[in-house]
C-alpha atoms as a PDB file:
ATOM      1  CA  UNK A   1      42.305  25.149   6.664  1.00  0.00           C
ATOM      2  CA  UNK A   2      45.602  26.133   8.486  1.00  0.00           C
ATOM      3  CA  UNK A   3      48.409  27.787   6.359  1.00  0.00           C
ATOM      4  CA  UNK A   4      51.768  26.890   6.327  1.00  0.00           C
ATOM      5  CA  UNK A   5      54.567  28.055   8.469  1.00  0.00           C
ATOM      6  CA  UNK A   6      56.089  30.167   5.481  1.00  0.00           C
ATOM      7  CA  UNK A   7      53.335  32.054   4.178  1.00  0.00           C
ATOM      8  CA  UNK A   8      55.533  33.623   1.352  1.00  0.00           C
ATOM      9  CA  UNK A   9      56.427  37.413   0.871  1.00  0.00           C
ATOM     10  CA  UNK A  10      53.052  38.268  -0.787  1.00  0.00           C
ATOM     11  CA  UNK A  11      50.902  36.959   2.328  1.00  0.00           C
ATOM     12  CA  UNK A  12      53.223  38.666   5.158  1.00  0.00           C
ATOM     13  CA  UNK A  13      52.806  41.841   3.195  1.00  0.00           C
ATOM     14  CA  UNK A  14      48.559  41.475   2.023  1.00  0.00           C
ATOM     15  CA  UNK A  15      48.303  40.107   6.061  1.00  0.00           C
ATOM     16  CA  UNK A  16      50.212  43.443   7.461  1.00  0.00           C
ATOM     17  CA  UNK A  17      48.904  45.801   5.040  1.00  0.00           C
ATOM     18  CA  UNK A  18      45.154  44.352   5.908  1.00  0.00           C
ATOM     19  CA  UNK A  19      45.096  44.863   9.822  1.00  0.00           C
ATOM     20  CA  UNK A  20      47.112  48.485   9.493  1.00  0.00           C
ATOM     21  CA  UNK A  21      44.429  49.544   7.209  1.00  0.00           C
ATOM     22  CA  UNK A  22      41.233  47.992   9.184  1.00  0.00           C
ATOM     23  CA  UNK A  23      42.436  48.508  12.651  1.00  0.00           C
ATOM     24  CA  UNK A  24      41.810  51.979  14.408  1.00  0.00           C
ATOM     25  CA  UNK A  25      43.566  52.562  17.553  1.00  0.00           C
ATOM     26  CA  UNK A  26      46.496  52.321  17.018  1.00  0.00           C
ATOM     27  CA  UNK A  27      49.405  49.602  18.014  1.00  0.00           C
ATOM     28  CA  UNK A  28      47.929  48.537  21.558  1.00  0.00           C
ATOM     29  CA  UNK A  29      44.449  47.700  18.912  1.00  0.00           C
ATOM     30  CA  UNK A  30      46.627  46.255  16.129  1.00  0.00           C
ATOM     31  CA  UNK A  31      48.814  43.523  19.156  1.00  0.00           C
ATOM     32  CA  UNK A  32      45.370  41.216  19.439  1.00  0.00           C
ATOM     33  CA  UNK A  33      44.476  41.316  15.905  1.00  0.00           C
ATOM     34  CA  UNK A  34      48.057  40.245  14.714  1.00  0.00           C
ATOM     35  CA  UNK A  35      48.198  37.456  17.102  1.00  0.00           C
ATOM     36  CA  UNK A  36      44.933  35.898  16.102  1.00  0.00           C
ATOM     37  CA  UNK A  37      45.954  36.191  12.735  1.00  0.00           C
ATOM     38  CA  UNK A  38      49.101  34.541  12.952  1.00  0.00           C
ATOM     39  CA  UNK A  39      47.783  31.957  15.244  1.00  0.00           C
ATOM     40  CA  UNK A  40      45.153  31.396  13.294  1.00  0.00           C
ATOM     41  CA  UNK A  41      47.020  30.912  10.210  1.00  0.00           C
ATOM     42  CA  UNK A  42      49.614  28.676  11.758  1.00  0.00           C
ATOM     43  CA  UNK A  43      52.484  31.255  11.269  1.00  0.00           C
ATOM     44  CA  UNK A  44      53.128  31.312  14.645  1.00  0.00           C
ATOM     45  CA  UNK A  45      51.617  29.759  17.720  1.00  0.00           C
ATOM     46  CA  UNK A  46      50.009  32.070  20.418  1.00  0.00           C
ATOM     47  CA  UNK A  47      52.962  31.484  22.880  1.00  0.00           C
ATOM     48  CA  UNK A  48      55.398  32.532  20.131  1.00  0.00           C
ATOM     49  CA  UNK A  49      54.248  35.260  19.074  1.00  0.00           C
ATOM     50  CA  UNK A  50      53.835  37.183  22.932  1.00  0.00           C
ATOM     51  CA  UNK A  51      57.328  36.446  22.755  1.00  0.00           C
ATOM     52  CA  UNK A  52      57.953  38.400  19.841  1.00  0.00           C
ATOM     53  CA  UNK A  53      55.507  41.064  21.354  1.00  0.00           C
ATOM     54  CA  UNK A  54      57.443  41.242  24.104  1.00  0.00           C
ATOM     55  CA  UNK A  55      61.158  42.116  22.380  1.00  0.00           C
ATOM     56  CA  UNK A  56      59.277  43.864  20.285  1.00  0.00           C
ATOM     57  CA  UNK A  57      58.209  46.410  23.447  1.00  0.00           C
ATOM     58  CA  UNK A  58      61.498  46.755  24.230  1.00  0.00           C
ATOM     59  CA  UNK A  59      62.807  47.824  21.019  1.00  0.00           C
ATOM     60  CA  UNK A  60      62.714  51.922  20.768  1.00  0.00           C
ATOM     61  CA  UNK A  61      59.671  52.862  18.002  1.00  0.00           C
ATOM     62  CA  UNK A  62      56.317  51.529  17.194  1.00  0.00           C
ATOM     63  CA  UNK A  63      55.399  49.187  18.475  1.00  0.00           C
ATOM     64  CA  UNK A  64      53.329  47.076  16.183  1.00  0.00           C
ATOM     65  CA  UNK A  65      55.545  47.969  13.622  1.00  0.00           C
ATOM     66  CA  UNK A  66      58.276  46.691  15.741  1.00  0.00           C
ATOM     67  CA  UNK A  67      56.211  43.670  16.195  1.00  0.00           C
ATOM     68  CA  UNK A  68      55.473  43.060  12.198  1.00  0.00           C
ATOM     69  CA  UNK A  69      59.046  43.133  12.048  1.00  0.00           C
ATOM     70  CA  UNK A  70      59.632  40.481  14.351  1.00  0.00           C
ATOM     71  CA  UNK A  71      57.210  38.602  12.997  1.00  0.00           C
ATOM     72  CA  UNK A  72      58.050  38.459   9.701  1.00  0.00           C
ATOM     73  CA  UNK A  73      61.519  38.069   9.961  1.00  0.00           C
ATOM     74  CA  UNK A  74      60.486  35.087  12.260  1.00  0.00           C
ATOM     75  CA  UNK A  75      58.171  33.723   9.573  1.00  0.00           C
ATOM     76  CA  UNK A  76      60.378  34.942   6.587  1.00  0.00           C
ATOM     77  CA  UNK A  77      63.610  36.328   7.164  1.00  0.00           C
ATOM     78  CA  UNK A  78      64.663  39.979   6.580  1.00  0.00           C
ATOM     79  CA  UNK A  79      62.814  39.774   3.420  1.00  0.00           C
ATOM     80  CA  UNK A  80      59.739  39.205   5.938  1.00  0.00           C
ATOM     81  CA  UNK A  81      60.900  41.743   7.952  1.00  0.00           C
ATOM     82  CA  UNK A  82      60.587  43.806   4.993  1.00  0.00           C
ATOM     83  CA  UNK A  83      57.213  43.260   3.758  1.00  0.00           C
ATOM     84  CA  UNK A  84      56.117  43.473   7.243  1.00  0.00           C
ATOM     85  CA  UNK A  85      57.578  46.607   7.532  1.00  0.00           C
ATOM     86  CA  UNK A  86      55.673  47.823   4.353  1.00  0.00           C
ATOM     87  CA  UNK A  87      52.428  46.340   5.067  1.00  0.00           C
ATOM     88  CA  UNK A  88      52.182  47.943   8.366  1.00  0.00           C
ATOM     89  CA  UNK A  89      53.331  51.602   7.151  1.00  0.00           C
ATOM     90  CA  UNK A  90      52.076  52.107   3.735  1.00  0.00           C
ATOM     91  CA  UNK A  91      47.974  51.590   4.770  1.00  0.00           C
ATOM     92  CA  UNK A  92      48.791  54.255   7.016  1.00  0.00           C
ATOM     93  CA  UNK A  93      50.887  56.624   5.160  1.00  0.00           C
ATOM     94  CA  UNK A  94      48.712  56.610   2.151  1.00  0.00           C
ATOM     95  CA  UNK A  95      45.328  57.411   3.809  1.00  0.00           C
ATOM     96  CA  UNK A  96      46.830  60.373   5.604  1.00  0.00           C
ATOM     97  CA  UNK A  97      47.950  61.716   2.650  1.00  0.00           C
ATOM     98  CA  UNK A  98      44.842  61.236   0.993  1.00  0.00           C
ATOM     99  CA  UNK A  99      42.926  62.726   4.459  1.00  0.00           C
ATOM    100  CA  UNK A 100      45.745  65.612   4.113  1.00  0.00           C
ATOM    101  CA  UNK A 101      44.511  66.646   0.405  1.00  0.00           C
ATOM    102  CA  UNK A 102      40.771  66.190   1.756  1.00  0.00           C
ATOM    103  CA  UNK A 103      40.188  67.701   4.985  1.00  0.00           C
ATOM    104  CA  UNK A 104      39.707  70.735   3.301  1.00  0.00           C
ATOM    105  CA  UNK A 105      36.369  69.840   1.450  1.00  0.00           C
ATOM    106  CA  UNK A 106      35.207  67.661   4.035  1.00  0.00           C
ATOM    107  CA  UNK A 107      35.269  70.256   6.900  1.00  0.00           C
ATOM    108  CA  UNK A 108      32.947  69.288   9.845  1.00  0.00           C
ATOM    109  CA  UNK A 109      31.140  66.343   7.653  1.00  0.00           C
ATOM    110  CA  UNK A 110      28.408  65.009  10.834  1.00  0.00           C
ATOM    111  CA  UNK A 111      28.512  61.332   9.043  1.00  0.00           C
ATOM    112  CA  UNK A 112      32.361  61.194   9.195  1.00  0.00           C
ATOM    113  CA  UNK A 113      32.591  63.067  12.761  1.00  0.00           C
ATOM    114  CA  UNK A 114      29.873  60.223  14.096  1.00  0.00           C
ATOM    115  CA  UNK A 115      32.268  57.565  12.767  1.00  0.00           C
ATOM    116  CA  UNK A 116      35.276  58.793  14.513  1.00  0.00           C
ATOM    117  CA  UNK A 117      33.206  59.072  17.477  1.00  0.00           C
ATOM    118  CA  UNK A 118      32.194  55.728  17.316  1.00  0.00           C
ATOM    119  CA  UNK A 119      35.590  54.145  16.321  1.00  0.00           C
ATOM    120  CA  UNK A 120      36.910  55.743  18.809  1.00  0.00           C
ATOM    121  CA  UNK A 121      34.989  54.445  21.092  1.00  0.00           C
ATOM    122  CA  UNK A 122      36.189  51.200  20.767  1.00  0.00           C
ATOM    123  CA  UNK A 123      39.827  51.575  21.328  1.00  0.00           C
ATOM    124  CA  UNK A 124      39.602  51.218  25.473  1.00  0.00           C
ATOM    125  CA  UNK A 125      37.882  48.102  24.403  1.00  0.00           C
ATOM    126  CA  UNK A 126      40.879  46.620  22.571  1.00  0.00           C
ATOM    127  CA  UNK A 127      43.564  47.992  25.150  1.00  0.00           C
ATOM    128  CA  UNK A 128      41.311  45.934  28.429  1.00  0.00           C
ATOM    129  CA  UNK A 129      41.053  42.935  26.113  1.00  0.00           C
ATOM    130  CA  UNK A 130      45.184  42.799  25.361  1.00  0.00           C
ATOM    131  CA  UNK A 131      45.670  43.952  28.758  1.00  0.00           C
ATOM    132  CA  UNK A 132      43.644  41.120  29.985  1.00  0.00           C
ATOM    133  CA  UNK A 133      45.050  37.905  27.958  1.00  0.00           C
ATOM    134  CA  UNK A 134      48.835  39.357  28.624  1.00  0.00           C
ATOM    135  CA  UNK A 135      48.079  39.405  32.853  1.00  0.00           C
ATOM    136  CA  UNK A 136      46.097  35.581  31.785  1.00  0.00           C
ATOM    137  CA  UNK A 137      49.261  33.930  30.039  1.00  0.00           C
ATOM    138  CA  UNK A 138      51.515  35.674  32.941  1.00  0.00           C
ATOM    139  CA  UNK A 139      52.310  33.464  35.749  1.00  0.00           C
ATOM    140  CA  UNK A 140      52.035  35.147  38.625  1.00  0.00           C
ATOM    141  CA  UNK A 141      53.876  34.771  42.418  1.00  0.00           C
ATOM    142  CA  UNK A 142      53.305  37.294  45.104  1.00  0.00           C
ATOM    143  CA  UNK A 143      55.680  39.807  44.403  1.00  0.00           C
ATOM    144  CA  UNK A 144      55.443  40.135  40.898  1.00  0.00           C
ATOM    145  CA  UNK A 145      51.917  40.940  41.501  1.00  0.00           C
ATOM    146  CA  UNK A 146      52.986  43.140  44.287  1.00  0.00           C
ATOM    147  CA  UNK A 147      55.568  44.846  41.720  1.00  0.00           C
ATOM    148  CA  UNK A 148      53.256  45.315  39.203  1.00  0.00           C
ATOM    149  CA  UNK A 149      49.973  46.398  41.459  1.00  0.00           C
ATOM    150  CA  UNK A 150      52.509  48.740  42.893  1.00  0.00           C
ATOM    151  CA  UNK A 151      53.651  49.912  39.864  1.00  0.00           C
ATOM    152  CA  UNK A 152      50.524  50.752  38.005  1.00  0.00           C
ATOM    153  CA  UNK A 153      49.570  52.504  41.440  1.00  0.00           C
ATOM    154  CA  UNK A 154      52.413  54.697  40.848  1.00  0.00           C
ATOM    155  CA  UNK A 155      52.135  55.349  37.325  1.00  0.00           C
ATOM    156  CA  UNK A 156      48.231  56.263  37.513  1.00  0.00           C
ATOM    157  CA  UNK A 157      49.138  58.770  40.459  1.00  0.00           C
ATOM    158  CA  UNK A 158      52.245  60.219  39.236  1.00  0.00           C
ATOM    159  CA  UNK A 159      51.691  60.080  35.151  1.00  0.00           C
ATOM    160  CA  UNK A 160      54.786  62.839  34.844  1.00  0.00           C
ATOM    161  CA  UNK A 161      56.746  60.242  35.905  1.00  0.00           C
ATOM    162  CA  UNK A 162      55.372  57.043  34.024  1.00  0.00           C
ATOM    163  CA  UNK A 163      58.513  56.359  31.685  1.00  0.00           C
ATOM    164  CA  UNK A 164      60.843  56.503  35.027  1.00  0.00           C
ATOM    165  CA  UNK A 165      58.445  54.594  37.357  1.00  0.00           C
ATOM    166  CA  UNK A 166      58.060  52.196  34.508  1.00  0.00           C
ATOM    167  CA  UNK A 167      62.008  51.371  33.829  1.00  0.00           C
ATOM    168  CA  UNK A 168      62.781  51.237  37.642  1.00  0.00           C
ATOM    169  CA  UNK A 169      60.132  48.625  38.086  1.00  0.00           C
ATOM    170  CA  UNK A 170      61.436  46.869  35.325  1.00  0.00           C
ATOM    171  CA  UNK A 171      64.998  46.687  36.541  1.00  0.00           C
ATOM    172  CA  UNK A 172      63.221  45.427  40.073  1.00  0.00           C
ATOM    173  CA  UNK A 173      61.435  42.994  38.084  1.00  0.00           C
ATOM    174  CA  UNK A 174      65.132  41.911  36.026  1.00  0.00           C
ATOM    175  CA  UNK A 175      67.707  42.089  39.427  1.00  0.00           C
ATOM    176  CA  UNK A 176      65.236  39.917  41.596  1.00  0.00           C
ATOM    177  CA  UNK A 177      63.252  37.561  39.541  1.00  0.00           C
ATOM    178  CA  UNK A 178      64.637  34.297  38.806  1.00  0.00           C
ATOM    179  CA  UNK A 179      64.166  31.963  35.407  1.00  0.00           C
ATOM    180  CA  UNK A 180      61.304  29.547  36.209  1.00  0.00           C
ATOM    181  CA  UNK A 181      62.416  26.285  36.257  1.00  0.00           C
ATOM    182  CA  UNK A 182      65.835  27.676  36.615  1.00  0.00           C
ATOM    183  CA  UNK A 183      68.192  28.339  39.797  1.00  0.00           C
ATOM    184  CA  UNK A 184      68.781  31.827  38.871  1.00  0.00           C
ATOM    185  CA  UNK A 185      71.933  31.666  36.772  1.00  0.00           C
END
């Protein structure tokens, strides 16, 4: 049964604090996992929230926290924001701690090492699968594939200069691509 639009303080929070604790990998692992979630809770439809995922990857800092911000301020308000914010972070924070005060007794533990291996393992997995459904709900003309083809090119050959190749195909992609549907103003 779908929930509603406003799914209270409580359920942002229990919602955020549930993927940041389950989810290893990191933000590019959390993206896909949030968006089913709020899809699939009728917070926000799928369309909606890439939106959100999108200023939310242009904001400085994490970026799924950037994006539970967004979201819950979208669902919520800043109070949303908020919880979001908390949910996200706290899972986090408190397990590192906790790791912190036990790496020392659990040294080189084989059972733990084999599930880090294995968790880790997965993470590529996540990335190829957001990867692929962002390049899916893209549309796509000639040179935008041509700019982006180009631009991956570049970054994979020249990783020193990633964050530069990245931002000058960006402001490429902003001077010459028009509004669709639109005449350019």
């Amino acid at each position: 049964m779908e929930e509603t639009r406003n799914p209270g303080l409580f359920g942002i929070f229990s919602l955020f604090a549930g993927i940041s604790t389950l989810t290893i990998g990191g933000g590019y692992a959390m993206i896909p996992v949030i968006a089913r979630k709020v899809s699939s809770k009728g917070w926000l439809d799928e369309a909606e929230f890439y939106g959100l995922f999108a200023t939310a990857q242009s904001l400085p800092g994490p970026m799924a926290y950037n994006t539970a911000l967004l979201v819950g301020k979208r669902t919520a308000g800043a109070a949303g924001a908020l919880c979001a914010g908390l949910g996200i972070l706290l899972p986090p924070v408190t397990i590192v701690m906790i790791a912190a005060a036990l790496v020392s007794t659990a040294g080189e533990n084989a059972v733990m090492g084999a599930f880090l291996r294995g968790a880790g393992a997965t993470v590529p997995g996540l990335v190829a699968a957001l990867l692929l459904r962002m390049t899916l709900k893209r549309s796509w003309n000639p040179a935008r594939a041509l700019l982006s083809a180009g631009a991956a090119a570049a970054m994979i050959a020249a990783p020193v200069w990633a964050v530069p190749l990245f931002f000058v195909a960006s402001a490429i992609a902003f001077l010459f691509e028009r509004p669709e549907g639109g005449n350019g103003s």
